[in-house]
C-alpha atoms as a PDB file:
ATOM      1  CA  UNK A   1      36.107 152.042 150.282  1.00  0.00           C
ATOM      2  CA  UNK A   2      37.134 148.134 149.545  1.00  0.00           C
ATOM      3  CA  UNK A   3      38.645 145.947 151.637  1.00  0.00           C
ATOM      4  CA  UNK A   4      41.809 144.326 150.493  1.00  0.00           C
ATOM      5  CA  UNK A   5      44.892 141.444 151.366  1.00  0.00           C
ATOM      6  CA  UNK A   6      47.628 142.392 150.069  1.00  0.00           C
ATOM      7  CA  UNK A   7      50.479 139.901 150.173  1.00  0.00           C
ATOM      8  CA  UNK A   8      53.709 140.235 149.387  1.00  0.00           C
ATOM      9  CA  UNK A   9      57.305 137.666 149.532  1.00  0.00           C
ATOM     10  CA  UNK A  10      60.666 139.919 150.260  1.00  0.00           C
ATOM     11  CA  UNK A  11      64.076 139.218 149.703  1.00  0.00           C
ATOM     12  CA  UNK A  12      65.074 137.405 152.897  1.00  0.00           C
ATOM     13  CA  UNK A  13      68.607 139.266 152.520  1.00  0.00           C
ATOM     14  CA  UNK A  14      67.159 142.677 152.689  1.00  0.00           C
ATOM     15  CA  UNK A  15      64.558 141.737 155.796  1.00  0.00           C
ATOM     16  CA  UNK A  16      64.946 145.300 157.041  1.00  0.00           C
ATOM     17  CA  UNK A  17      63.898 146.959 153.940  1.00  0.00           C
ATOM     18  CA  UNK A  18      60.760 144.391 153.551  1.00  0.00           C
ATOM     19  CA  UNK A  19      59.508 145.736 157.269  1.00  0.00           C
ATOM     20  CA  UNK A  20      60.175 149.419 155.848  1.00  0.00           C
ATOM     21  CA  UNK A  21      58.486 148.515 152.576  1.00  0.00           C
ATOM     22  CA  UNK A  22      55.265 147.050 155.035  1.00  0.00           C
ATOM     23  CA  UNK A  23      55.674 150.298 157.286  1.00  0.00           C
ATOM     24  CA  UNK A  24      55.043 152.834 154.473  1.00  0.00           C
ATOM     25  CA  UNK A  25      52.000 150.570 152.917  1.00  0.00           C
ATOM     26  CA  UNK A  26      50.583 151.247 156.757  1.00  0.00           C
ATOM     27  CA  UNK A  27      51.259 155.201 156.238  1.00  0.00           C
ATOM     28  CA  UNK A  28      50.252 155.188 153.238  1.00  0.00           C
ATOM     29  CA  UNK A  29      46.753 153.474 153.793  1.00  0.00           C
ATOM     30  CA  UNK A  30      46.156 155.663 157.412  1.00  0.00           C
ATOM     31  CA  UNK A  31      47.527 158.915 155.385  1.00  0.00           C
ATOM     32  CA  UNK A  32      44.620 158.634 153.043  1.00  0.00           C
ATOM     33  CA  UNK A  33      42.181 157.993 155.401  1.00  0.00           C
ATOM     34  CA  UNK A  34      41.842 154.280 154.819  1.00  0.00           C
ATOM     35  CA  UNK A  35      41.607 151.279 157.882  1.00  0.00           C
ATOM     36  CA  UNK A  36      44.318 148.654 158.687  1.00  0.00           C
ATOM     37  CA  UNK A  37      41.867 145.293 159.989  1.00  0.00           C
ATOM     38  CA  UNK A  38      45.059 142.813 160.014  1.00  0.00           C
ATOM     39  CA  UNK A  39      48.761 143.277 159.568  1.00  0.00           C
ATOM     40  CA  UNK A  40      51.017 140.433 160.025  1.00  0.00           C
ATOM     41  CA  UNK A  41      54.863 140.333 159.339  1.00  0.00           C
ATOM     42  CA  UNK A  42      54.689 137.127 159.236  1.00  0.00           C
ATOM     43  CA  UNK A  43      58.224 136.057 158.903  1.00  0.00           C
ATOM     44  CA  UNK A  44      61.107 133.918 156.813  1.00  0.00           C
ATOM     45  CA  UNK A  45      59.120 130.834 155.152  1.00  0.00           C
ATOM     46  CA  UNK A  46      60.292 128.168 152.605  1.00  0.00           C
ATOM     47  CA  UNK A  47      59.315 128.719 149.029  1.00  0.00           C
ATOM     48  CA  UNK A  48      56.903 126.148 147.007  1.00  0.00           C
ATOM     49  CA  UNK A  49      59.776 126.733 144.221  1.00  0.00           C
ATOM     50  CA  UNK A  50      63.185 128.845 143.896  1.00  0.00           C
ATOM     51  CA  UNK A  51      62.077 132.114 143.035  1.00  0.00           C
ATOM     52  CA  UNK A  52      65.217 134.840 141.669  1.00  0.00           C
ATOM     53  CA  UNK A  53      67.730 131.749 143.143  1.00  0.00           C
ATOM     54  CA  UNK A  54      66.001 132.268 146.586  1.00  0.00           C
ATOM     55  CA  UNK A  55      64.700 129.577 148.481  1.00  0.00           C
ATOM     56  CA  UNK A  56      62.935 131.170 151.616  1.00  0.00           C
ATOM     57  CA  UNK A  57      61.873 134.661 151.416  1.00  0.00           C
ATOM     58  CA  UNK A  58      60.418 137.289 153.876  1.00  0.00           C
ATOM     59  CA  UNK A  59      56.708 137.253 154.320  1.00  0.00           C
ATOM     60  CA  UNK A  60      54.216 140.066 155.068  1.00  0.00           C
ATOM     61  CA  UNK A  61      50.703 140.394 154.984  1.00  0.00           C
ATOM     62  CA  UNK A  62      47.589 143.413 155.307  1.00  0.00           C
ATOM     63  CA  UNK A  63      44.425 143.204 155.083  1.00  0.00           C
ATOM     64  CA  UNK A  64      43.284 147.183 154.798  1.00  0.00           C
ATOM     65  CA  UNK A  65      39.682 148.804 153.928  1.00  0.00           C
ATOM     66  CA  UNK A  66      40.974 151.617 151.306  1.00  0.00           C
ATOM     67  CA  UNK A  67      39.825 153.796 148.494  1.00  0.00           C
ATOM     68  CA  UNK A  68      41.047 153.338 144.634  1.00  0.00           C
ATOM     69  CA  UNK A  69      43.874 156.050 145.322  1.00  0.00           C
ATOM     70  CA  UNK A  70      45.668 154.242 148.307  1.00  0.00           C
ATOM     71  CA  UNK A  71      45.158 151.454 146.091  1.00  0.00           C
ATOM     72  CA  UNK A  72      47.425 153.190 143.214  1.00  0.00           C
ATOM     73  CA  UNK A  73      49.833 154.315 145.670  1.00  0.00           C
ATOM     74  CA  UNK A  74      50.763 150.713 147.142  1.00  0.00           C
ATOM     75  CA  UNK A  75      50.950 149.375 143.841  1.00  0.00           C
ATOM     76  CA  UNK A  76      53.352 151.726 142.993  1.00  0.00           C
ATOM     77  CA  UNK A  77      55.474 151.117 145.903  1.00  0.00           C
ATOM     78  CA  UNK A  78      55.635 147.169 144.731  1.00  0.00           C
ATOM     79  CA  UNK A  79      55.921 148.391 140.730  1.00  0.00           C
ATOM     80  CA  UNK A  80      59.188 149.267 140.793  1.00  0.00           C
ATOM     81  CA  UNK A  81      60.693 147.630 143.907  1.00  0.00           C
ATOM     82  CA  UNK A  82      63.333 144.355 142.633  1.00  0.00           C
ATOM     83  CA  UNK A  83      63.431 142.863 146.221  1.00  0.00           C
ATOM     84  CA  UNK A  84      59.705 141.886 146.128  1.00  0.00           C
ATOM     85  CA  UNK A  85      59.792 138.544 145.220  1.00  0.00           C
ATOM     86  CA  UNK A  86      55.884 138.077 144.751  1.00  0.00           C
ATOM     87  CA  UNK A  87      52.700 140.134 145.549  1.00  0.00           C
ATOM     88  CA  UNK A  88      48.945 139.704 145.448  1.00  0.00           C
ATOM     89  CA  UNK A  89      46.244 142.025 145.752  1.00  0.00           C
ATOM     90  CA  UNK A  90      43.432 140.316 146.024  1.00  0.00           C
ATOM     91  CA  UNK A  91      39.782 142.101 147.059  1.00  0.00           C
ATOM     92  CA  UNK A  92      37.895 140.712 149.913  1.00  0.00           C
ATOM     93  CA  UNK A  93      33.723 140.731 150.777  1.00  0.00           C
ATOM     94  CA  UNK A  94      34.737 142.024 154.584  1.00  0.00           C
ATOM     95  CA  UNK A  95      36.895 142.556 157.204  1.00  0.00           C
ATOM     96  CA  UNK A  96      39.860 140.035 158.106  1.00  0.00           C
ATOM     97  CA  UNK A  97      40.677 140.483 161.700  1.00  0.00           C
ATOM     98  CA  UNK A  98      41.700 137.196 163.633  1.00  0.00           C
ATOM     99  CA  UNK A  99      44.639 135.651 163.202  1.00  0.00           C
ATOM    100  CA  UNK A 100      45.582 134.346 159.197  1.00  0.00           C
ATOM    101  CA  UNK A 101      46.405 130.969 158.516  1.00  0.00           C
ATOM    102  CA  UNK A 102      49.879 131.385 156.860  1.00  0.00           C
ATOM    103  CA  UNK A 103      50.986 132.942 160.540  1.00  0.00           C
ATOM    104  CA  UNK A 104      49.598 130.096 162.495  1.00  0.00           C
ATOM    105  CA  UNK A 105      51.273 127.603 159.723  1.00  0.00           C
ATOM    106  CA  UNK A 106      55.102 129.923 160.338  1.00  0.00           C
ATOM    107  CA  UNK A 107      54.331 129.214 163.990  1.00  0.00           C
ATOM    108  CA  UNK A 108      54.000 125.562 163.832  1.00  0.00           C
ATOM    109  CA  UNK A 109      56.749 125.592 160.924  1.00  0.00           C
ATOM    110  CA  UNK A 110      59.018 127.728 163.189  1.00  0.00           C
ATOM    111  CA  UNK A 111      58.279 125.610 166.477  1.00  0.00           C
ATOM    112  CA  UNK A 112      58.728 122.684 164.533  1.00  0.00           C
ATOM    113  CA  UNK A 113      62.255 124.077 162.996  1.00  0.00           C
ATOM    114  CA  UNK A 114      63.140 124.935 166.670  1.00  0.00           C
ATOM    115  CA  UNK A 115      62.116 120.898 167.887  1.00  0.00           C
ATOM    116  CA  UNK A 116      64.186 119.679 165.279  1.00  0.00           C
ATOM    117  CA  UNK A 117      67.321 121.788 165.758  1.00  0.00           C
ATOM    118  CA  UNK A 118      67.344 121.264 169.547  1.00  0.00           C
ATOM    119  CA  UNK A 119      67.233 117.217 168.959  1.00  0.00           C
ATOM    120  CA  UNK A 120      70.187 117.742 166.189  1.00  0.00           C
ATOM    121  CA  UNK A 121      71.992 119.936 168.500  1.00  0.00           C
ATOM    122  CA  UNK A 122      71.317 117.539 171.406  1.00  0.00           C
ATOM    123  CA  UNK A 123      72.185 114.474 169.316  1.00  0.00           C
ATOM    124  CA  UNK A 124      75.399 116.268 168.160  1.00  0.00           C
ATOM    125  CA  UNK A 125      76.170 117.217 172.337  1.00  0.00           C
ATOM    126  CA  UNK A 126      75.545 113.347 172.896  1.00  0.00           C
ATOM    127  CA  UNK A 127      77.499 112.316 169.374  1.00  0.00           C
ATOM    128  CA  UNK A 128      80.574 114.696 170.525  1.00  0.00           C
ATOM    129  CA  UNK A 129      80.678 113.827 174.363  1.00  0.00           C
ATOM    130  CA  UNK A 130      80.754 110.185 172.988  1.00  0.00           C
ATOM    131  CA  UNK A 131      83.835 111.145 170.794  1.00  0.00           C
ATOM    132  CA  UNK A 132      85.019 112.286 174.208  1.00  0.00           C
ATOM    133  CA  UNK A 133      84.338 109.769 176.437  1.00  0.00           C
ATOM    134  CA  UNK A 134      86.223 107.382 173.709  1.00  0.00           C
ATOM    135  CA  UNK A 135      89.374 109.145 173.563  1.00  0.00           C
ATOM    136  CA  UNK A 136      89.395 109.967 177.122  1.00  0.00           C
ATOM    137  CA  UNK A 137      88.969 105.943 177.367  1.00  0.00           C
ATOM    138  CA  UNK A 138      91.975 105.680 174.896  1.00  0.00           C
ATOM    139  CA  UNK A 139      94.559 108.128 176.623  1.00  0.00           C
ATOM    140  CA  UNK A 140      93.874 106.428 180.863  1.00  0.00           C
ATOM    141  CA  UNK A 141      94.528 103.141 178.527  1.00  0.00           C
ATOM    142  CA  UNK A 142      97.798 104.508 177.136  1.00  0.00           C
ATOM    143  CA  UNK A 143      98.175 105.734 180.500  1.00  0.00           C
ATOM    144  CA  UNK A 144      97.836 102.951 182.701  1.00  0.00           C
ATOM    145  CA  UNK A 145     100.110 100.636 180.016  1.00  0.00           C
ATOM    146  CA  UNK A 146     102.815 103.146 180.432  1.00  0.00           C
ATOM    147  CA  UNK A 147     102.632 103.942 184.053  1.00  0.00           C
ATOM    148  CA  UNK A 148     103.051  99.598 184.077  1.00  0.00           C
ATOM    149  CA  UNK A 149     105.790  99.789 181.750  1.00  0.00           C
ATOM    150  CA  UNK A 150     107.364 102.559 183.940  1.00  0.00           C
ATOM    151  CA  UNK A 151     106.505 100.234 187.087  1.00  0.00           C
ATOM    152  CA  UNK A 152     108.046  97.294 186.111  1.00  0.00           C
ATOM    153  CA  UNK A 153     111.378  99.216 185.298  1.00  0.00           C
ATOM    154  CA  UNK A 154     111.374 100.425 188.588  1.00  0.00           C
ATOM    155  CA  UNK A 155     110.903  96.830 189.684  1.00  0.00           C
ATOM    156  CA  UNK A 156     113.683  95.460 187.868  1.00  0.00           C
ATOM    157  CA  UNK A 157     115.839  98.495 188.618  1.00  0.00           C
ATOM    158  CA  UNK A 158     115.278  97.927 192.372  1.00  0.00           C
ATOM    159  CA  UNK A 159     115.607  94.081 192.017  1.00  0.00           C
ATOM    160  CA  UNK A 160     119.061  94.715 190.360  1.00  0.00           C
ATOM    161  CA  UNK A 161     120.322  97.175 192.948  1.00  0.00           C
ATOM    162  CA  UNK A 162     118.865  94.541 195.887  1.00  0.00           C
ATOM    163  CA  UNK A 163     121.113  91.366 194.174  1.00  0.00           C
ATOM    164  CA  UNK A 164     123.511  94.043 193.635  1.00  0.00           C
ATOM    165  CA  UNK A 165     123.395  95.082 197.686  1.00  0.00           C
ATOM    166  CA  UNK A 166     123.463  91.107 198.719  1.00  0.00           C
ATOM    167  CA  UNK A 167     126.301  90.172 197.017  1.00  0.00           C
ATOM    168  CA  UNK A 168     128.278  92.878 198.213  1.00  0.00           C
ATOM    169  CA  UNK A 169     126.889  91.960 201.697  1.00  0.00           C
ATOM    170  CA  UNK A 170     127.902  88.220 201.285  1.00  0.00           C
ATOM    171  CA  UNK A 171     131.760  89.087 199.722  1.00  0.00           C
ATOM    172  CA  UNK A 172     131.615  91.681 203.158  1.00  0.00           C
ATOM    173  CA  UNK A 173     130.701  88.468 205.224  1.00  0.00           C
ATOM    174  CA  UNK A 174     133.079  86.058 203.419  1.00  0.00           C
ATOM    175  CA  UNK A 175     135.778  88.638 204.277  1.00  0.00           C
ATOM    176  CA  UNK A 176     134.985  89.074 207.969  1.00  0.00           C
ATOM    177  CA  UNK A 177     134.470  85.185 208.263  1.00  0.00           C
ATOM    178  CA  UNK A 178     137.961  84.416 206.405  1.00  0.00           C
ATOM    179  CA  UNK A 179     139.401  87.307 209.301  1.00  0.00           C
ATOM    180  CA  UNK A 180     137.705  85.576 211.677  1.00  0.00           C
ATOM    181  CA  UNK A 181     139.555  82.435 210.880  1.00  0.00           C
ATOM    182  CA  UNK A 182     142.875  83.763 210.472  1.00  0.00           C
ATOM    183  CA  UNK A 183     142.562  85.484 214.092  1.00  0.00           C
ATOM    184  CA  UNK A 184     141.398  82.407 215.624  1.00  0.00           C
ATOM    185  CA  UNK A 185     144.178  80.507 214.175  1.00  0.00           C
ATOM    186  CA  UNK A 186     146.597  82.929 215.055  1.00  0.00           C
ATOM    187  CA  UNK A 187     145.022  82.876 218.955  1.00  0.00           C
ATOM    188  CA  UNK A 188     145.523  79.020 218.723  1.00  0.00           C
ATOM    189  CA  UNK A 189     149.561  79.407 217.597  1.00  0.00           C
ATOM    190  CA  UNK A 190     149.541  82.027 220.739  1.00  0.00           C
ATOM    191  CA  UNK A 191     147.462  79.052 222.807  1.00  0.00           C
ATOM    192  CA  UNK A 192     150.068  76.708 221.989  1.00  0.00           C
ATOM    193  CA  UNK A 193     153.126  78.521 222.461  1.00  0.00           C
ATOM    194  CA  UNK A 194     151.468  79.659 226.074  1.00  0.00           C
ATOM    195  CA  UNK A 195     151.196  75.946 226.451  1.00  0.00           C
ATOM    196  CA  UNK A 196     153.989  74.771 225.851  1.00  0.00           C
ATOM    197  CA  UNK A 197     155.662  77.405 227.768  1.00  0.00           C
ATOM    198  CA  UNK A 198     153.454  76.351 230.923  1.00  0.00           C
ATOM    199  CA  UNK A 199     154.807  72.633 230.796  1.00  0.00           C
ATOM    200  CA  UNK A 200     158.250  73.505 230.600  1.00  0.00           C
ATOM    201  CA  UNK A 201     158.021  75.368 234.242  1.00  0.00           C
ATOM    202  CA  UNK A 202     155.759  72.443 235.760  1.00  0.00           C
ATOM    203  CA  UNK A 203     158.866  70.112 234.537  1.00  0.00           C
ATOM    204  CA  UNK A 204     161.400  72.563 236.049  1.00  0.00           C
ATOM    205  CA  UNK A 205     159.707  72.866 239.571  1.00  0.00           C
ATOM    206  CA  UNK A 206     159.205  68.877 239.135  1.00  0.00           C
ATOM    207  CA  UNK A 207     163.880  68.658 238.960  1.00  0.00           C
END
């Protein structure tokens, strides 16, 4: 038996029938008697180039020790299969167990992708909560100038109804005072007359 990597780039629309395309090649390589050293689904990855109008596409990798047959058998699976976007068979001198380089490069790729959309998401948060903050800012303004607009009605209003209150108060006191007079003038006729009465008996005691 050889030992092979077999590569192959899915349509990242139909992920789920890539990982049942990689699940048979497994079958089909322990079915026959043959050894799976490495299999990796290794995940979505940006293309070099469009490929079919796609731009990313679903990657999977094996490295297997298998006769001719199981050989046949894969190939067939990928022959005839339009999702596959590329493959490559490719034989190899020995084993590959440890971890490939294209999955360490997804990992950085994919921790990297993860960095940058938490700083865009946190930069939108910061961009949005200023939007906020400003039109918050705007409405106390609007506010404040119409709660002082309301205030100084009420000011004037009250200001009106106080000049309103002391003139009314001063007419009332104008009309008590001019009362006033005209009792104390009438009390003075009365004086007079009481007067006048009093020195008419001192002259008649006086005869």
């Amino acid at each position: 038996m050889n030992h092979y990597e077999i590569v192959y780039i899915f349509n990242p629309d139909q992920k789920e029938l890539g990982s049942a395309l990689f699940s048979k090649v497994l079958e089909v390589t322990k079915n026959n008697k043959g050894v799976v050293h490495r299999s990796e689904e290794i995940g979505s990855r940006r293309l070099a180039y469009p490929i079919k109008d796609f731009y990313r596409g679903e990657y999977f990798l094996l490295n297997i020790e298998c006769d001719a047959n199981s050989l046949a058998s894969i190939n067939e699976l990928f022959k005839f299969n339009e999702n596959i976007l590329r493959s490559s068979v490719l034989k190899k001198k020995k084993a590959e167990t440890s971890k490939s380089a294209l999955m360490e490069q997804s990992k950085e790729a994919s921790s990297y992708e993860e960095d940058k959309d938490r700083k865009s998401f946190s930069n939108k948060v910061s961009s949005e909560a200023k939007k906020i903050v400003s039109k918050a800012e705007e409405v106390v303004v609007e506010v404040v100038e119409e709660v002082v607009e309301e205030v100084k009605e009420v000011v004037e209003k009250a200001e009106e109804v106080v000049e309103e209150v002391v003139e009314e108060v001063v007419e009332e006191v104008k009309e008590v005072v001019e009362k006033a007079e005209e009792v104390v003038e009438e009390v003075k006729e009365k004086a007079s007359g009481v007067f006048a009465k009093v020195k008419n008996v001192f002259k008649s005691d006086k005869k």
